[in-house]
Protein backbone atom coordinates (compact mmCIF):
# COMPACT_ATOMS: atom_id res chain seq x y z
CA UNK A 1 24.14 124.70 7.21
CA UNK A 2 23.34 128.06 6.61
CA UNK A 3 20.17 128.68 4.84
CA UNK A 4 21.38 132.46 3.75
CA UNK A 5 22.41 131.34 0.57
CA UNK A 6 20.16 131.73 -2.69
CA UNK A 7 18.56 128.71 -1.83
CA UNK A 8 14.73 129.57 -3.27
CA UNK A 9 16.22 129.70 -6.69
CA UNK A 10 13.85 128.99 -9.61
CA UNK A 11 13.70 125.81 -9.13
CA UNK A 12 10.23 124.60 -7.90
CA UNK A 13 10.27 122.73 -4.61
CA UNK A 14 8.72 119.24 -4.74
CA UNK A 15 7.72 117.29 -1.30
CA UNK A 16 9.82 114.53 -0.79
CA UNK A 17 9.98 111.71 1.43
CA UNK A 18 12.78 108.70 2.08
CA UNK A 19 12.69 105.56 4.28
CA UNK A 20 15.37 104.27 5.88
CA UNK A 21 14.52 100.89 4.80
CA UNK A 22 13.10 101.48 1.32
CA UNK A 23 13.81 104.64 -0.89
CA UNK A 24 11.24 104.07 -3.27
CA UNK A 25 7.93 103.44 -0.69
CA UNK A 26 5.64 105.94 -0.14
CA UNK A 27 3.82 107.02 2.79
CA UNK A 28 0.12 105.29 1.89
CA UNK A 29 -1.57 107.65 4.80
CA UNK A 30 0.18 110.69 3.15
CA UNK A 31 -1.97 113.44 2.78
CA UNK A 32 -5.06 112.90 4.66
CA UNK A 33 -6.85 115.58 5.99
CA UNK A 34 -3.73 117.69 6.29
CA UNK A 35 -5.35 120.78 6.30
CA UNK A 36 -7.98 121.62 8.79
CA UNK A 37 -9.23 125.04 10.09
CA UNK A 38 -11.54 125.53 12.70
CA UNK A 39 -14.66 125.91 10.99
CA UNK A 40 -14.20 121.95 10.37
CA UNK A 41 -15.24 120.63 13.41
CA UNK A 42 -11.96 119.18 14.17
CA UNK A 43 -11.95 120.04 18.16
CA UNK A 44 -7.66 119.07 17.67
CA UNK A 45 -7.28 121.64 15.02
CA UNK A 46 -4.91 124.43 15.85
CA UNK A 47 -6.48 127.83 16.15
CA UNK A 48 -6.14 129.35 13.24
CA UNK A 49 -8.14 132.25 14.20
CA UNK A 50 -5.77 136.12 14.64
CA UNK A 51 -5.90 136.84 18.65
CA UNK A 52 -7.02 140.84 18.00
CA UNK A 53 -4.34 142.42 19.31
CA UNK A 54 -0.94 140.98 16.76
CA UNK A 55 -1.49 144.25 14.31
CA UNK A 56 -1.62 146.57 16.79
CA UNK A 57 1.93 145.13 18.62
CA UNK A 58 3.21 144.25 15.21
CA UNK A 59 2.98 148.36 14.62
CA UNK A 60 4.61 149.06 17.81
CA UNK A 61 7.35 146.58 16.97
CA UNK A 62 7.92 147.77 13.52
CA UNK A 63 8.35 151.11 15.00
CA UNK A 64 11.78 150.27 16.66
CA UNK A 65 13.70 149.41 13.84
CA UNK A 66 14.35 152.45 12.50
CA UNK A 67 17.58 152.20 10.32
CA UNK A 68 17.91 148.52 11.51
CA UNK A 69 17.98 145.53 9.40
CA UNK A 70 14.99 142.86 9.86
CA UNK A 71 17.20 140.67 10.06
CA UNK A 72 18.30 142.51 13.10
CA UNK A 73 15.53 143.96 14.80
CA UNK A 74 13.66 140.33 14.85
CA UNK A 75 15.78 139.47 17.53
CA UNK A 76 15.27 142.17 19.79
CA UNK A 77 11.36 142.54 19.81
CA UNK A 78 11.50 138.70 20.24
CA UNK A 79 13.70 138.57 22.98
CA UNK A 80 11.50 141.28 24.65
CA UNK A 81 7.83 138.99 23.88
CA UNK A 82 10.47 136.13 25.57
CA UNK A 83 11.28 138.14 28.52
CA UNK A 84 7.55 139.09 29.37
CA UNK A 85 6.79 135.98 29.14
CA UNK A 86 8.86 134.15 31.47
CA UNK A 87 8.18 137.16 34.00
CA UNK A 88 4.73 136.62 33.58
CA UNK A 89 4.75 132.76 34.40
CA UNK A 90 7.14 133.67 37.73
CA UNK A 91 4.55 136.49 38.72
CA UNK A 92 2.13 133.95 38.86
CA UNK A 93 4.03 131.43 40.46
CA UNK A 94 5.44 134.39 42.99
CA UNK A 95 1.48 135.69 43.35
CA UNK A 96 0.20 132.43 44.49
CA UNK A 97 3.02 131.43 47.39
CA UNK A 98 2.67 134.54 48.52
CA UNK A 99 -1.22 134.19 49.04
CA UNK A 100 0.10 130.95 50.84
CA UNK A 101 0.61 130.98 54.68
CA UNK A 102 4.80 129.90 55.82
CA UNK A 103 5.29 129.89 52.18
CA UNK A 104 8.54 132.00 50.73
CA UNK A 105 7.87 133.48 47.27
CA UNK A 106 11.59 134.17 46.70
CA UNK A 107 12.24 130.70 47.51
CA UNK A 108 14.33 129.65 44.08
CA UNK A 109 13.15 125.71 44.44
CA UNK A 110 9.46 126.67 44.11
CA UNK A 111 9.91 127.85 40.71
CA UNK A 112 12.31 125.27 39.27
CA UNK A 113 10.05 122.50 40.75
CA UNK A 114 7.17 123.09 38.00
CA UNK A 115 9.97 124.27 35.07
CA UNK A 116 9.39 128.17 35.66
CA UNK A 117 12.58 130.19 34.96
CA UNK A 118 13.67 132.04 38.52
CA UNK A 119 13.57 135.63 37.17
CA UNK A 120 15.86 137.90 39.66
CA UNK A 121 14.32 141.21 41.43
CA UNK A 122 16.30 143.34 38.81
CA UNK A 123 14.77 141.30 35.67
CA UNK A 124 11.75 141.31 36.42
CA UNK A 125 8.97 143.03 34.58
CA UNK A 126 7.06 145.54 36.40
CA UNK A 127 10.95 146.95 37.12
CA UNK A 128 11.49 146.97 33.33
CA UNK A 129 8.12 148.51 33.21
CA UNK A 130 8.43 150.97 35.66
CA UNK A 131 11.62 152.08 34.01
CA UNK A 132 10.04 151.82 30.53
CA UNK A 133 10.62 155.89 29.99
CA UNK A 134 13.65 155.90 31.29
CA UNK A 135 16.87 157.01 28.96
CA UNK A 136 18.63 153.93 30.09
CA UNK A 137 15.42 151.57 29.40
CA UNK A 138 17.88 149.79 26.87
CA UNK A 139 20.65 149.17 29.49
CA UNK A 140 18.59 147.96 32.07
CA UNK A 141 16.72 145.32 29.26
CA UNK A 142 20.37 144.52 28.95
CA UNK A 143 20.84 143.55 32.40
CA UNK A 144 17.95 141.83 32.73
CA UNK A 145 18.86 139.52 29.61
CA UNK A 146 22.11 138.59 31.46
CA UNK A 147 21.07 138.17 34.75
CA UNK A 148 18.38 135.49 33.61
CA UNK A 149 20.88 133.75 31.55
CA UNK A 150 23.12 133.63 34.81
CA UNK A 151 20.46 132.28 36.67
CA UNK A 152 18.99 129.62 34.36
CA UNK A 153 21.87 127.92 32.30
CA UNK A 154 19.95 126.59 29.64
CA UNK A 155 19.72 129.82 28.55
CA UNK A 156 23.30 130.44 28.66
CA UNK A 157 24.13 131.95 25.38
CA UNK A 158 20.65 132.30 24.37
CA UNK A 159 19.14 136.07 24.98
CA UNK A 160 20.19 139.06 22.85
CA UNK A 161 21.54 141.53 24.90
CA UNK A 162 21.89 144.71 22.48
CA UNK A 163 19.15 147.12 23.54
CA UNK A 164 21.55 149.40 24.68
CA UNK A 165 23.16 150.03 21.31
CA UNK A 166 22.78 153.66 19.75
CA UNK A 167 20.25 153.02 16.88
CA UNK A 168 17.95 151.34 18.31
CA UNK A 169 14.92 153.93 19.65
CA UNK A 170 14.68 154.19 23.07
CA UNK A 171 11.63 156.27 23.48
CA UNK A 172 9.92 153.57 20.89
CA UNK A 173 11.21 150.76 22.90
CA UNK A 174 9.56 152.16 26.03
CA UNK A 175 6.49 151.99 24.11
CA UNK A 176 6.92 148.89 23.15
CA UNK A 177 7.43 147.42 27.02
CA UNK A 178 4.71 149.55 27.60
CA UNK A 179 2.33 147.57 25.48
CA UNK A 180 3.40 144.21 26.44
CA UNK A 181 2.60 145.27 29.72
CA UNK A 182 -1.11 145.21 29.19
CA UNK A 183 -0.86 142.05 27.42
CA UNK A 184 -0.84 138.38 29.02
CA UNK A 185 1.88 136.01 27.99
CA UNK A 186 3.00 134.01 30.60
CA UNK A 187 0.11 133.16 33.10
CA UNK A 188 -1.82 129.70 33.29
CA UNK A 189 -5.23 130.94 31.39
CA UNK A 190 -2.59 132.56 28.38
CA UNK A 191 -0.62 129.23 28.52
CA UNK A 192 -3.65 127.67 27.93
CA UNK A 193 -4.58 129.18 24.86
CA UNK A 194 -0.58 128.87 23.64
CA UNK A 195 -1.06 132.96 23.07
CA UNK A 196 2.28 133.46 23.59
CA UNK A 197 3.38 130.38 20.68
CA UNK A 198 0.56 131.96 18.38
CA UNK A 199 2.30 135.31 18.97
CA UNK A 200 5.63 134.19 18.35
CA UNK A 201 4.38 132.06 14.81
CA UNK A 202 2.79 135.90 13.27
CA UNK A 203 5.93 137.47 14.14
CA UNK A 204 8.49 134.94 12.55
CA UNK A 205 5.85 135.22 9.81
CA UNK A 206 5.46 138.60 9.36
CA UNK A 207 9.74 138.61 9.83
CA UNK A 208 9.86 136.31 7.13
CA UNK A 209 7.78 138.32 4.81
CA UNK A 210 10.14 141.23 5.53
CA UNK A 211 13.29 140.17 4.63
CA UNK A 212 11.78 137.97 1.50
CA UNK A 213 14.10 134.99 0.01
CA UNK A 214 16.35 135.83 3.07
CA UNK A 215 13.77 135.27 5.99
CA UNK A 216 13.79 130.99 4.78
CA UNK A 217 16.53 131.03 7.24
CA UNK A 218 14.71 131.16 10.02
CA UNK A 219 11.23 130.29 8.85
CA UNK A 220 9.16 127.76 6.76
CA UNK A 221 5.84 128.43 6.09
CA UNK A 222 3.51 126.96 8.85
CA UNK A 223 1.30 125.33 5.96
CA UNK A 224 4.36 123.54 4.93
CA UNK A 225 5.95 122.03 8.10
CA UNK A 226 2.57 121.03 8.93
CA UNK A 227 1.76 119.30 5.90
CA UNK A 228 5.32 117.35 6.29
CA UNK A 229 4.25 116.66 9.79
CA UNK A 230 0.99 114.91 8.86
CA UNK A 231 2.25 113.13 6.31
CA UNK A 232 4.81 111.21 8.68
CA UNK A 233 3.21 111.31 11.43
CA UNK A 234 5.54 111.34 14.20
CA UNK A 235 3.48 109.94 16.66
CA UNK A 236 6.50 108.79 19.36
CA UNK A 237 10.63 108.35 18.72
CA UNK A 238 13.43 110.52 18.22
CA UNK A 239 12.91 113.49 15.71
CA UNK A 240 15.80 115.43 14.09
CA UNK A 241 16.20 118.62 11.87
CA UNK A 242 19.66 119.05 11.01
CA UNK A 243 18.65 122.79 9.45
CA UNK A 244 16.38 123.93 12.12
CA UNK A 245 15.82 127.53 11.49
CA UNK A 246 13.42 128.81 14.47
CA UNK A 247 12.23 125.10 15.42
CA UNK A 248 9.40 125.15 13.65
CA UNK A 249 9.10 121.31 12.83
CA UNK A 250 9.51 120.77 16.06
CA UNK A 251 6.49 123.08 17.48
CA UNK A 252 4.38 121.42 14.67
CA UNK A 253 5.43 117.45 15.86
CA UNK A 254 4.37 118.54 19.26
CA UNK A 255 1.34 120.21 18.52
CA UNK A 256 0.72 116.74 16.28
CA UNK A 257 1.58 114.97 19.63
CA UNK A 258 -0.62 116.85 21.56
CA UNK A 259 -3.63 116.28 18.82
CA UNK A 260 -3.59 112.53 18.64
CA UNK A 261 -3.55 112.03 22.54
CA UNK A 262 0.06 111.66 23.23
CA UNK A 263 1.99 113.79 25.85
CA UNK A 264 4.69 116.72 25.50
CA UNK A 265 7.75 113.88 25.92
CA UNK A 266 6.77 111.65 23.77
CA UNK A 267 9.02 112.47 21.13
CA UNK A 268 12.85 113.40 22.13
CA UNK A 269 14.08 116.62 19.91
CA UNK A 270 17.32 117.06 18.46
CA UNK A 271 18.57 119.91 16.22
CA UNK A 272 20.78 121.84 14.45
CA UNK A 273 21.68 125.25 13.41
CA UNK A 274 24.57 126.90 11.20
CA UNK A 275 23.42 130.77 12.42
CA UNK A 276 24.15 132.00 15.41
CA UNK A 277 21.32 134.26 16.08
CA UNK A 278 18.79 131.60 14.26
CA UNK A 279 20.27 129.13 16.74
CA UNK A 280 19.24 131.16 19.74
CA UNK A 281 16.16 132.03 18.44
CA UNK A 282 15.05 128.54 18.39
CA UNK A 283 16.26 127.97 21.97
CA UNK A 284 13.56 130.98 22.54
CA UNK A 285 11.13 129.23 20.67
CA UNK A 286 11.29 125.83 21.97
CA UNK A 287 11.72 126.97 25.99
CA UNK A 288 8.63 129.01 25.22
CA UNK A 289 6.29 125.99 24.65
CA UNK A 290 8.12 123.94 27.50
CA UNK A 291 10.09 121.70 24.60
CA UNK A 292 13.19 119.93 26.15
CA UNK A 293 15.32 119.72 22.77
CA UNK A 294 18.79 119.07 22.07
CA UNK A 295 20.21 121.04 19.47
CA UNK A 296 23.75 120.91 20.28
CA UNK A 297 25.99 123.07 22.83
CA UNK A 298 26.47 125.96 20.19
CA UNK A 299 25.49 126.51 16.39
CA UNK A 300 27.15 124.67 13.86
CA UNK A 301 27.54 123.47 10.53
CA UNK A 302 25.78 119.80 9.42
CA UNK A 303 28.33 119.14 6.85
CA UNK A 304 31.33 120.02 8.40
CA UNK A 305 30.50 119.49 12.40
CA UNK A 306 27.81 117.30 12.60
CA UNK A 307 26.95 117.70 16.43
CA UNK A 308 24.98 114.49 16.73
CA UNK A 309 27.04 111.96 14.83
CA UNK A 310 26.22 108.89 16.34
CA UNK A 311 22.25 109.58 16.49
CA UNK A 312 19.61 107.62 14.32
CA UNK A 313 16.26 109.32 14.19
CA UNK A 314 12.82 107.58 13.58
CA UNK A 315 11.70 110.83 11.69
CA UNK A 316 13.58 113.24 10.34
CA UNK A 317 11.65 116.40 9.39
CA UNK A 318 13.68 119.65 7.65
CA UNK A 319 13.67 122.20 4.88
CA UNK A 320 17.25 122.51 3.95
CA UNK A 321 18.41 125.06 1.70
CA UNK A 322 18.15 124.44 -1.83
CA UNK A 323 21.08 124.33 -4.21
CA UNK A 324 23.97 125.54 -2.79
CA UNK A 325 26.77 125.54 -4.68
CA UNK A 326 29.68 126.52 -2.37
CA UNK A 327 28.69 124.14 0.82
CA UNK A 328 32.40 122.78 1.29
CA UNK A 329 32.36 119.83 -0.87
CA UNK A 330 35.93 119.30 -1.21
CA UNK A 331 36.59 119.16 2.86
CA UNK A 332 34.23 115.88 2.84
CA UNK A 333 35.00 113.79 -0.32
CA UNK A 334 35.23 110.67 1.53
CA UNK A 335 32.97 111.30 4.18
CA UNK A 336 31.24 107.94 5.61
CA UNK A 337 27.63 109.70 4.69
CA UNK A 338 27.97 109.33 0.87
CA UNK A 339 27.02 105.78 0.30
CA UNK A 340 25.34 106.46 -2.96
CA UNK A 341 28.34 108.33 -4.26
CA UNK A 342 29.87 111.79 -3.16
CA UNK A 343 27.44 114.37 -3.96
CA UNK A 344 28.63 116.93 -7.12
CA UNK A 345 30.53 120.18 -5.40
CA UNK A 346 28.25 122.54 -7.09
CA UNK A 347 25.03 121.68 -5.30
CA UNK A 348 24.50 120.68 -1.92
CA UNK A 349 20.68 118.82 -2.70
CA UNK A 350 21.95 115.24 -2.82
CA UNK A 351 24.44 115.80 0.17
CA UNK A 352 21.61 117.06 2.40
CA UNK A 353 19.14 113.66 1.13
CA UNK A 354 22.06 111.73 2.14
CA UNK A 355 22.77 113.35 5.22
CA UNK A 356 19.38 112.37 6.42
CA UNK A 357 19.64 108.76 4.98
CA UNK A 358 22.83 108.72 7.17
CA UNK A 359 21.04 109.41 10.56
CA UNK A 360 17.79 107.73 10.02
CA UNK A 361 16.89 104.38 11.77
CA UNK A 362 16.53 101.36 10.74
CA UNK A 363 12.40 102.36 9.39
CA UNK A 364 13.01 105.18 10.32
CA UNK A 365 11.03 108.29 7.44
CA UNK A 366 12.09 111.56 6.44
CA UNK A 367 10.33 114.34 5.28
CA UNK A 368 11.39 117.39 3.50
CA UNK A 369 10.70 119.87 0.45
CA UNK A 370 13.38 119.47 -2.52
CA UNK A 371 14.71 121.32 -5.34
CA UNK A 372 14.09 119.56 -9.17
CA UNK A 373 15.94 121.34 -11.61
């Protein structure tokens, strides 16, 4: 469902969470430790620490949008971060084959063998670079957006392709490529500090805090999601968000993953988005960090096109939008989802608690803010 609507009304969000098996229990491990930083000694903690250089790019970004809405402009200095980064992770790749004797850098298989997007000649940075002060810099961003979408279908769909379009700077969004350029994003030591995920979590941030009430669309607070995360502790199973904004419960099970020994695979993803543009910004987000998630061959609406009907999740982590009163009640009156009783038209709350009940597992645990009026 949409999470546009006045959902962060005055009611005051409450944590809540629901067992498949038992909708009373409580999670006796809730709670512990869920907060760390790194002056605690926790080696597992994620950085928390700024990486020096997100004011300076967060300027240069803020530059571009000119008369554009936030809401708009996210999008495009996102996609852009996206695009460096995936050129910057083939460069490597391309660097070290061609250091390597009878081996062919422009060899597609070498890339797709260790999950690196094949970037074509055109779409590839130090072109876009090159270019950067170029009147058609917006055009050729274009082209580079589409011909990496036709060359790697799971990003079908996925990439904005509107840097061309008249109010969008183009001197400014030279200087923008022109400072990415002197930043690392893609390559193994940058991976390695997840710079580029840390980069991407200010921005959404910062987004967020832009466009106020409106920016909960796309993005729950990172003290929040992690919280949830620790306090069901999704160690391995299927995981679901039905509202998934930018994927951030998703980046935060992993990272949990990641923290208690497990492996990137451990838990299987699946999603769903109402927005279109939030939609493909969590497809960004997610092939960023290497997450193989399901969320469904297009965006679409929980209540009314519920893209994984048949799936039962062993957690189910989400921050649906709180009390919306025109969600459609009256197309689903007898929908099989409502065992405890069709929810009231006027508020969506109980339809989105019962939603989850629906697709949890047999112990199977939710977690998730909620409205109390």
């Amino acid at each position: 469902m949409p999470k546009n609507s006045p959902h962060k009304s005055q009611s005051s969000p409450q944590s809540a969470l629901a067992r498949r098996t038992s909708p009373s229990a409580t999670n006796k491990k809730a709670i512990k430790n869920n907060v760390t930083s790194e002056s605690d000694g926790n080696r597992n903690a994620p950085k928390t620490t700024t990486l020096g250089f997100e004011t300076t790019l967060w300027a240069a970004a803020d530059k571009l949008r000119g008369h554009m809405d936030s809401a708009e402009y996210k999008h495009v200095v996102l996609g852009l971060i996206f695009l460096k980064y995936i050129s910057d992770s083939f460069q490597e790749q391309f660097n070290a084959l061609r250091a390597e004797p009878n081996a062919d850098p422009e060899d597609r298989d070498e890339y797709t063998a260790k999950n690196i997007f094949w970037v074509p000649k055109s779409a590839r940075w130090p072109v876009l670079q090159a270019a950067a002060r170029q009147t058609d810099i917006g055009r050729l961003v274009d082209d580079a957006m589409i011909a990496i979408e036709k060359e790697n279908i799971s990003l079908k769909g996925v990439l904005p392709k509107d840097y061309a379009r008249p109010a969008l700077d183009k001197a400014r969004l030279g200087e923008l490529i022109d400072l990415l350029s002197n930043i690392g994003l893609g390559d193994a030591e940058s991976r390695s500090k997840d710079l580029l995920g840390r980069v991407y979590e200010y921005f959404l941030g910062r987004f967020a805090s832009a466009e106020g009430k409106g920016g909960g669309e796309f993005y729950t607070p990172a003290c929040i999601v992690k919280l949830l995360t620790e306090m069901i502790e999704p160690y391995q199973g299927r995981i679901f968000d039905p509202c998934c904004g930018s994927g951030g419960m998703f980046v935060q099970s992993e990272k949990f993953v990641l923290a208690h020994g497990g492996r990137i695979g451990d838990i299987a993803v699946y999603g769903q988005e109402s927005n279109p543009t939030t939609w493909r910004l969590a497809k960004m987000n997610l092939a960023i960090r290497g997450i193989d998630a399901n969320l469904g061959p297009h965006h679409a609406d929980s209540f009314h096109q519920d893209v994984h009907k048949d799936l039962k999740a062993d957690f189910i982590l989400a921050n649906p939008p709180f009390n919306m009163s025109d969600w459609g009640a009256d197309r689903v009156k007898s929908d099989p989802r409502w065992k405890f009783g069709p929810p009231p038209n006027g508020n969506a709350n109980y339809a989105w608690i019962q939603h989850f009940i629906h697709h949890l597992a047999p112990g199977g645990i939710a977690g998730f803010p909620a409205a109390i009026r």
